[in-house]
Protein backbone atom coordinates (compact mmCIF):
# COMPACT_ATOMS: atom_id res chain seq x y z
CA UNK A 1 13.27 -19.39 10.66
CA UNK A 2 9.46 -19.71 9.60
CA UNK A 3 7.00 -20.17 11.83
CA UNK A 4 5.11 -23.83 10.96
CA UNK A 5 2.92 -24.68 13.94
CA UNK A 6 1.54 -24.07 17.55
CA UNK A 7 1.26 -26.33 20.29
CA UNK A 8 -2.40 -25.51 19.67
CA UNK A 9 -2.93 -26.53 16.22
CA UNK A 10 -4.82 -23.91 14.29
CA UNK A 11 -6.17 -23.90 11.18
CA UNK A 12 -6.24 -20.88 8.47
CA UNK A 13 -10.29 -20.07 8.34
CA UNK A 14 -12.92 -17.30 7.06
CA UNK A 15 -12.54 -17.87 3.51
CA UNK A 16 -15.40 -17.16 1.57
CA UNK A 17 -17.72 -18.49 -1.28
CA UNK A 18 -17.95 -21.98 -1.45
CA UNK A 19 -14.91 -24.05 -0.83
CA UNK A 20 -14.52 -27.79 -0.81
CA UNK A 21 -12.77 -29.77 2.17
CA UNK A 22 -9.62 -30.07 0.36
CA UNK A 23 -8.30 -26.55 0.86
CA UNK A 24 -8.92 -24.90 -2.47
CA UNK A 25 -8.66 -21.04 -2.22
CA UNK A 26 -7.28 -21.58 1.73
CA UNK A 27 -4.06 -23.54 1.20
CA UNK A 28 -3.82 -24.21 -2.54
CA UNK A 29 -5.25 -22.45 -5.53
CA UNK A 30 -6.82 -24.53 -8.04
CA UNK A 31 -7.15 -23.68 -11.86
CA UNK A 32 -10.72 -23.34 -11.95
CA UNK A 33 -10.67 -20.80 -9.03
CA UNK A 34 -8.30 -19.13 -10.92
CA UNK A 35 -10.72 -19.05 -13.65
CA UNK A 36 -13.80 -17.75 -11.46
CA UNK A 37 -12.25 -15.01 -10.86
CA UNK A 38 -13.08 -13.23 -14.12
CA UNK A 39 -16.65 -12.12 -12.43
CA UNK A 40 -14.67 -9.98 -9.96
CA UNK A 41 -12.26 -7.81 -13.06
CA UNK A 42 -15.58 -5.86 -13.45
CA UNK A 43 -15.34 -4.21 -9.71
CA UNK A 44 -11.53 -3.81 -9.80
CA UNK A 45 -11.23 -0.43 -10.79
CA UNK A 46 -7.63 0.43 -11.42
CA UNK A 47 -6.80 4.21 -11.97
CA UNK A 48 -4.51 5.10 -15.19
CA UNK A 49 -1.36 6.84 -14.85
CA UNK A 50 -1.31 10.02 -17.30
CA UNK A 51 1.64 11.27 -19.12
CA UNK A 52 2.45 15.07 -19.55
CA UNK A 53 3.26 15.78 -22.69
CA UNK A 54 6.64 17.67 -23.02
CA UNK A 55 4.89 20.69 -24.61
CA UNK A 56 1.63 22.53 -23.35
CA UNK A 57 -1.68 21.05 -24.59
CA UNK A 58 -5.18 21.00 -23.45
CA UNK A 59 -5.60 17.39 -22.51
CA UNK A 60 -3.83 14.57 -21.05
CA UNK A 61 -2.83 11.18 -22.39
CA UNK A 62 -3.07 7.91 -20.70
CA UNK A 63 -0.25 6.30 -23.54
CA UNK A 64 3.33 6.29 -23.03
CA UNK A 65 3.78 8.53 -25.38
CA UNK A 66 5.68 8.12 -29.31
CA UNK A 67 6.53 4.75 -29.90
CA UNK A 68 9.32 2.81 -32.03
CA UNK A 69 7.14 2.06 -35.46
CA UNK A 70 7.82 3.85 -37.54
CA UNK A 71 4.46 4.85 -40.22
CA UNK A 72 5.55 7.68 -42.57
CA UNK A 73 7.80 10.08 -43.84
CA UNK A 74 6.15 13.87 -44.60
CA UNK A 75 7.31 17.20 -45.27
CA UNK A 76 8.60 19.25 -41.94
CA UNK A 77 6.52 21.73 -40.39
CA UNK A 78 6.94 24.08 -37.95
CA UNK A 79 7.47 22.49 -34.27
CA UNK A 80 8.21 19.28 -35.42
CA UNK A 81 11.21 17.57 -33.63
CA UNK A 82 14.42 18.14 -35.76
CA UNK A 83 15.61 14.74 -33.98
CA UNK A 84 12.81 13.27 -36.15
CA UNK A 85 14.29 14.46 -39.66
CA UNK A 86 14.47 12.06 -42.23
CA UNK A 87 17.75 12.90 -43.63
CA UNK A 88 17.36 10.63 -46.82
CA UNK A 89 14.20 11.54 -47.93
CA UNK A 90 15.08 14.88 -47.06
CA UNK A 91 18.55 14.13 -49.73
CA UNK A 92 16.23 12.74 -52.08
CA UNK A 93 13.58 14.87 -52.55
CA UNK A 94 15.36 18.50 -51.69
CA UNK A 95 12.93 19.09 -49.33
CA UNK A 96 13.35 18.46 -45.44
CA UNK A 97 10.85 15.56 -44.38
CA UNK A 98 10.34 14.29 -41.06
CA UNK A 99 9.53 10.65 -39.63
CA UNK A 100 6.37 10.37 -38.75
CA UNK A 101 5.76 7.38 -35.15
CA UNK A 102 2.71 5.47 -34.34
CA UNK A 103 1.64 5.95 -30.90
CA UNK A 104 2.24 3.25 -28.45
CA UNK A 105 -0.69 2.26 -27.33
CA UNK A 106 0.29 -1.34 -25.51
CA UNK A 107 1.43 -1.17 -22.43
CA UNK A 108 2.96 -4.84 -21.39
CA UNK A 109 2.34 -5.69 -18.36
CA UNK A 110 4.64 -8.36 -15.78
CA UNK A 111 4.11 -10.11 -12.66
CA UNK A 112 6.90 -11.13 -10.31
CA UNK A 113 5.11 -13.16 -8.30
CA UNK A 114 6.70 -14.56 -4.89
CA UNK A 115 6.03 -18.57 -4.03
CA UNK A 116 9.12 -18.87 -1.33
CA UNK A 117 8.78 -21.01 1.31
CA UNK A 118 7.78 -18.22 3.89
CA UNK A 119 4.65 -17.41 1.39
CA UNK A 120 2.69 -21.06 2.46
CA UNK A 121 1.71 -19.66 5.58
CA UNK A 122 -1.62 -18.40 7.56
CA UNK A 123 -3.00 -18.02 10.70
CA UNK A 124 -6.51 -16.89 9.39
CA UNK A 125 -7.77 -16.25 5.71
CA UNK A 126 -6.07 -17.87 3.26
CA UNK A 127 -2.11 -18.98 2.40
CA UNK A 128 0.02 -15.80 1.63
CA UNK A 129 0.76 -18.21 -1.57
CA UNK A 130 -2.87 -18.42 -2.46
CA UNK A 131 -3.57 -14.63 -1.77
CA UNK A 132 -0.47 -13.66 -4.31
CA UNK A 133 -1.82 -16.09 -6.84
CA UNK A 134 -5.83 -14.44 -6.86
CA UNK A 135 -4.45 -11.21 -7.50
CA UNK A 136 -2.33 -12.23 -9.92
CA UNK A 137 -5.33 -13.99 -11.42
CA UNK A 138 -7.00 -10.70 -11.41
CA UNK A 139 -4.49 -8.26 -12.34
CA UNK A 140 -4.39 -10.76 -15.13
CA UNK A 141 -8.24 -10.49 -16.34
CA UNK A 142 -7.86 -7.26 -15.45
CA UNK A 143 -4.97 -6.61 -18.40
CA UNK A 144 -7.16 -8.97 -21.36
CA UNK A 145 -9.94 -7.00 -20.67
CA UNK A 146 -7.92 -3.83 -21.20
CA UNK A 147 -5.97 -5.19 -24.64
CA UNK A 148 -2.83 -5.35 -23.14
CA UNK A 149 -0.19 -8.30 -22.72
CA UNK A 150 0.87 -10.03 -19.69
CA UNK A 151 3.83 -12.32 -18.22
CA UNK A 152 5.52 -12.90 -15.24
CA UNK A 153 7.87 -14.35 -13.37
CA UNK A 154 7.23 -17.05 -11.07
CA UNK A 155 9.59 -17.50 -7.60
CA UNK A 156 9.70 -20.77 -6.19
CA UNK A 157 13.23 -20.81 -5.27
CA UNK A 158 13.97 -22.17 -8.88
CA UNK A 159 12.57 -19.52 -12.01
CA UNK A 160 9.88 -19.77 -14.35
CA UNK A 161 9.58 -17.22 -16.84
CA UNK A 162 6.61 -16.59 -19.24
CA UNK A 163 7.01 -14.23 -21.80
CA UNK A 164 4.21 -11.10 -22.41
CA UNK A 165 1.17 -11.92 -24.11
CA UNK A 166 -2.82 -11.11 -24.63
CA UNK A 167 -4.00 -14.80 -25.95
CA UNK A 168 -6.37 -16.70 -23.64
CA UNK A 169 -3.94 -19.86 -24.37
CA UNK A 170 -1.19 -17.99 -22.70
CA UNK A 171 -3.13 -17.09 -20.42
CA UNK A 172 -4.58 -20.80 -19.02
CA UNK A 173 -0.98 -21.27 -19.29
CA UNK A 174 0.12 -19.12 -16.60
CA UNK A 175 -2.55 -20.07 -14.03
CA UNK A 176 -2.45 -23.74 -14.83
CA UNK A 177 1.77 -23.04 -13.81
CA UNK A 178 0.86 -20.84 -10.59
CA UNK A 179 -2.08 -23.46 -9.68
CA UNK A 180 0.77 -25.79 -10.01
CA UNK A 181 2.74 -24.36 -7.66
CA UNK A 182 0.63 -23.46 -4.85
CA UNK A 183 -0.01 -26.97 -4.19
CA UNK A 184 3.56 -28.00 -3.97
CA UNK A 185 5.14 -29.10 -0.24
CA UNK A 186 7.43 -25.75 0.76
CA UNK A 187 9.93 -28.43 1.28
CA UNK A 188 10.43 -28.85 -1.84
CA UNK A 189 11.32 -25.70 -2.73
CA UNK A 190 14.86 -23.87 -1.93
CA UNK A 191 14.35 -20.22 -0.75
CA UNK A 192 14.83 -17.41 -3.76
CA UNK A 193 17.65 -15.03 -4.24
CA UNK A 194 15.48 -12.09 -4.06
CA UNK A 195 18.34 -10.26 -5.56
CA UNK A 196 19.60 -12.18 -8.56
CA UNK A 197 15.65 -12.90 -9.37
CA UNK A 198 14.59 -8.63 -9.43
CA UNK A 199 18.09 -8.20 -11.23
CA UNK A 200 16.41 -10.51 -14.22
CA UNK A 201 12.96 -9.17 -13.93
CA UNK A 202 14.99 -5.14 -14.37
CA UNK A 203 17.00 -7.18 -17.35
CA UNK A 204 13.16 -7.90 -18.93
CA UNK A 205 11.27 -5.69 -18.21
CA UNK A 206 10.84 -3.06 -21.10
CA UNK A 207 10.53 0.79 -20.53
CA UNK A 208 7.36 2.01 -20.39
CA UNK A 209 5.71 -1.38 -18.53
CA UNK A 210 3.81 -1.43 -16.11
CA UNK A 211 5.52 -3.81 -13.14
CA UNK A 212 3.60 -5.58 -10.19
CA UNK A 213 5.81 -7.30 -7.24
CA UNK A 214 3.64 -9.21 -5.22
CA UNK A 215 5.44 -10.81 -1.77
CA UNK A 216 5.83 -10.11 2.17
CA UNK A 217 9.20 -8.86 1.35
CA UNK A 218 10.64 -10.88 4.01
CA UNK A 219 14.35 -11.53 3.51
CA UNK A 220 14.79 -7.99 0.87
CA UNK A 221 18.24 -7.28 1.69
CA UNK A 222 19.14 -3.56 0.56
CA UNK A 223 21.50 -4.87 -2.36
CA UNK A 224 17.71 -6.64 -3.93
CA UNK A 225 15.78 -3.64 -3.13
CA UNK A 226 17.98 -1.16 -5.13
CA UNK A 227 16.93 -3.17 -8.30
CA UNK A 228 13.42 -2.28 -7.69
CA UNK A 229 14.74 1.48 -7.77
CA UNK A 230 16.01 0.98 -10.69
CA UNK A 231 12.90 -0.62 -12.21
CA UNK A 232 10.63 2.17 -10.82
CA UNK A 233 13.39 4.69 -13.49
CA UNK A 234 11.87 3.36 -16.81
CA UNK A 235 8.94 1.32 -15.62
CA UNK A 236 5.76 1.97 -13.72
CA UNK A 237 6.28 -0.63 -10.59
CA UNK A 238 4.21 -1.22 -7.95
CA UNK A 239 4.92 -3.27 -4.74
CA UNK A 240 1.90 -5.29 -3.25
CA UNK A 241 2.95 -7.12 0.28
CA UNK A 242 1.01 -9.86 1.69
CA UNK A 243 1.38 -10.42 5.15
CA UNK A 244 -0.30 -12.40 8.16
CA UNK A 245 -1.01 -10.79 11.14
CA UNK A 246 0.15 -12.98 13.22
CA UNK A 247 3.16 -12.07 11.50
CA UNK A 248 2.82 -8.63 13.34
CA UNK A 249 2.47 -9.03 16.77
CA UNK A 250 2.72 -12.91 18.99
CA UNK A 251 0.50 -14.19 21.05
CA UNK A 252 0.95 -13.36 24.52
CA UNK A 253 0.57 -17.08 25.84
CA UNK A 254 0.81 -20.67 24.07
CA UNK A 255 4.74 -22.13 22.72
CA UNK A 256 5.30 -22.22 19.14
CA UNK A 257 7.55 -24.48 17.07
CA UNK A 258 10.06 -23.10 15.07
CA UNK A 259 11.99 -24.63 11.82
CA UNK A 260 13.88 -23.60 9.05
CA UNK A 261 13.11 -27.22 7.20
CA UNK A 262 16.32 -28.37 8.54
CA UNK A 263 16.36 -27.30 12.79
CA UNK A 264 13.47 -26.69 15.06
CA UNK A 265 12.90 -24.71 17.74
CA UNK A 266 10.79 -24.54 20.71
CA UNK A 267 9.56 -21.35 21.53
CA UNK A 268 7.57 -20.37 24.98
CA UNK A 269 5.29 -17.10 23.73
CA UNK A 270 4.71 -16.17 27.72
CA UNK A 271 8.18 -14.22 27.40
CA UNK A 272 7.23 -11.14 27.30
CA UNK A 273 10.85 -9.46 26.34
CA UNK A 274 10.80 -11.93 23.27
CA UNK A 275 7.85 -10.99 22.09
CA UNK A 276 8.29 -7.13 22.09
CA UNK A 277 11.59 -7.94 20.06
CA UNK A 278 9.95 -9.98 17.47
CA UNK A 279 7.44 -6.82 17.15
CA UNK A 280 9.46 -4.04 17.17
CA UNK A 281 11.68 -6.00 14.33
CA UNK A 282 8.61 -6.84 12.36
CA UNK A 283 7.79 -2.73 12.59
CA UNK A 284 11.01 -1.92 11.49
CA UNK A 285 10.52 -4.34 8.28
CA UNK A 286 7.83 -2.55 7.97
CA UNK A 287 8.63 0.80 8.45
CA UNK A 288 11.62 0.22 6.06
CA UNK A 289 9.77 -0.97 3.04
CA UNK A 290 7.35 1.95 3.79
CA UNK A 291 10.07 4.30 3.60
CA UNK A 292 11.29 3.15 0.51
CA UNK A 293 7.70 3.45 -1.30
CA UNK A 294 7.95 7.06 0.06
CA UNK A 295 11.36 7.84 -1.58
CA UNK A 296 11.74 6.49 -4.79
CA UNK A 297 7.09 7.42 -5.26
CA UNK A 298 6.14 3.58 -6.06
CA UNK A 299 2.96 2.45 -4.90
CA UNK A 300 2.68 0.00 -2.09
CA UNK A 301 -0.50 -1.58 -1.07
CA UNK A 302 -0.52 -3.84 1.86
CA UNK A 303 -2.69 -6.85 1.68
CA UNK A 304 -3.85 -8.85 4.40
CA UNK A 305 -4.92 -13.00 4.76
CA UNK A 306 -7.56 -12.11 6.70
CA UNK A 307 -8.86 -9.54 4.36
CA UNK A 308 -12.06 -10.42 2.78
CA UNK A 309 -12.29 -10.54 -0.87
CA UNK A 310 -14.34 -7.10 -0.94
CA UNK A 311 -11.59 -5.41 1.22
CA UNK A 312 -8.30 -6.88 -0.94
CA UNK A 313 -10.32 -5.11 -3.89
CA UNK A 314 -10.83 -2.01 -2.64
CA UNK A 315 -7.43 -1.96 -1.26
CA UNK A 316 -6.21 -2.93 -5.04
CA UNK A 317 -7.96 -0.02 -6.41
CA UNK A 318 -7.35 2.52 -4.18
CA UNK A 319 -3.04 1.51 -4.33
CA UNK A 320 -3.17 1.00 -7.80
CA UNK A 321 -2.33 4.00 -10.31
């Protein structure tokens, strides 16, 4: 069940800049703050993950490495990779030639980007939905700037899918779609297979990517999580979880309404043995996901509603590599 109201109605506050009445950048994310967030790319600062070359050299490349385009065929020399020999050329000419690859220099880039029902929720700060969809925003800027293409996948229970790619056009696309969906009523959206949605994004996402998961992980069953290990194999994947902290630990006073969109539940937050259950499961959620950052070495960086903007990016760039 997800937690909807208190008897006590609260609000979700402290956002910054300026906002209008209607919610934008609290509960919904609107296009053009989508769009303002260009002026922040310059103080992300994401750190490039070098590959070691399979023989000794004096310097380190930030590229993937050989890629699949193929430029030229030359004569073999010494140290080249005999996997590489161009065996017609080589029958043509009576000499032994080699292919010669263009470095790979792109590196695409996807978003899976989690708009569940659980995500339209905060105590203080901003929506989990909204926070997901400004660092998507970012990591988005943050790509252009760099050359690269981006596309994602969008969760809303149902699947939107939009392919890799570095034009601005695309680009307006994709926010205008995740603006879209951050105002919709979490009632009208079905809860995700988390599952059958990370099988797809392993189906498309090409080696050598680099792959961001943003969610609160809630409802990861092992079975979905075992797709993300096999993502983090042939792609560079990094797990971003947004969470509330009310999420963390209950009040220890107050009654809180309960619902699931279909049954509701009254719930009396002065019971103390209820409330140590509900934290020592949400520690062992947490604990669990932490664990399997550890294991399989992907990145996790845990992101707050209540942190500032300042904080989420120097949590971003510190997690990020």
């Amino acid at each position: 069940m997800a937690v909807t109201e208190r008897s006590r109605s609260r609000s979700p506050s402290g956002a910054e800049g300026n906002r209008n009445n209607a919610g934008d950048g609290i509960v919904f994310s609107s296009l053009q703050s989508l769009l303002n967030l260009q002026g922040q790319v310059r103080t992300l600062h994401l750190a490039k993950k070098h590959i070691r070359a399979r023989h000794a050299g004096l310097h380190r490349s930030a590229h993937k490495g050989r890629g699949m385009d193929f430029a030229e065929s030359r004569p073999y020399q010494p140290g080249d990779d005999i996997r590489t020999i161009d065996w017609r050329v080589t029958a043509r000419s009576g000499r032994v030639h080699t292919k010669v690859f263009e470095e790979e220099r792109e590196k695409p880039v996807l978003l899976w980007l989690d708009l569940r029902p659980p995500m339209f929720f905060a105590t203080r700060g901003r929506f989990k939905s909204v926070v997901v969809a400004e660092i998507a925003a970012l990591l988005l800027w943050k790509t252009l700037k760099e050359g690269d293409r981006i596309g994602g996948i969008l969760q809303n229970g149902g699947h939107t899918e939009l392919k890799p790619s570095r034009s601005r056009s695309a680009a307006l696309h994709f926010l205008r779609q995740l603006s879209d969906m951050t105002r919709r009523s979490t009632n009208e959206s079905k809860g995700g297979d988390l599952q059958a949605s990370w099988t797809r994004l392993r189906r498309v996402a090409q080696p050598g990517s680099q792959v961001f998961v943003l969610s609160d992980f809630r409802q990861s069953t092992p079975a979905a999580m075992r797709q993300l290990a096999m993502i983090s194999r042939h792609s560079q994947l990094t797990l971003i979880s947004i969470h509330d902290p009310f999420e963390d630990q209950l009040p220890g006073q107050g009654n809180l309404r309960l619902t699931d969109g279909k049954r509701k539940l009254w719930v009396n937050l002065g019971l103390s043995l209820w409330r140590k259950r509900y934290a020592d499961k949400a520690a062992q959620a947490l604990k669990t996901l932490q664990e399997f950052s550890r294991s399989y070495h992907i990145p996790l960086v845990q992101v707050s509603t209540a942190d500032s903007s300042n904080e989420r990016l120097l949590k971003l760039s510190r997690g990020i590599r």
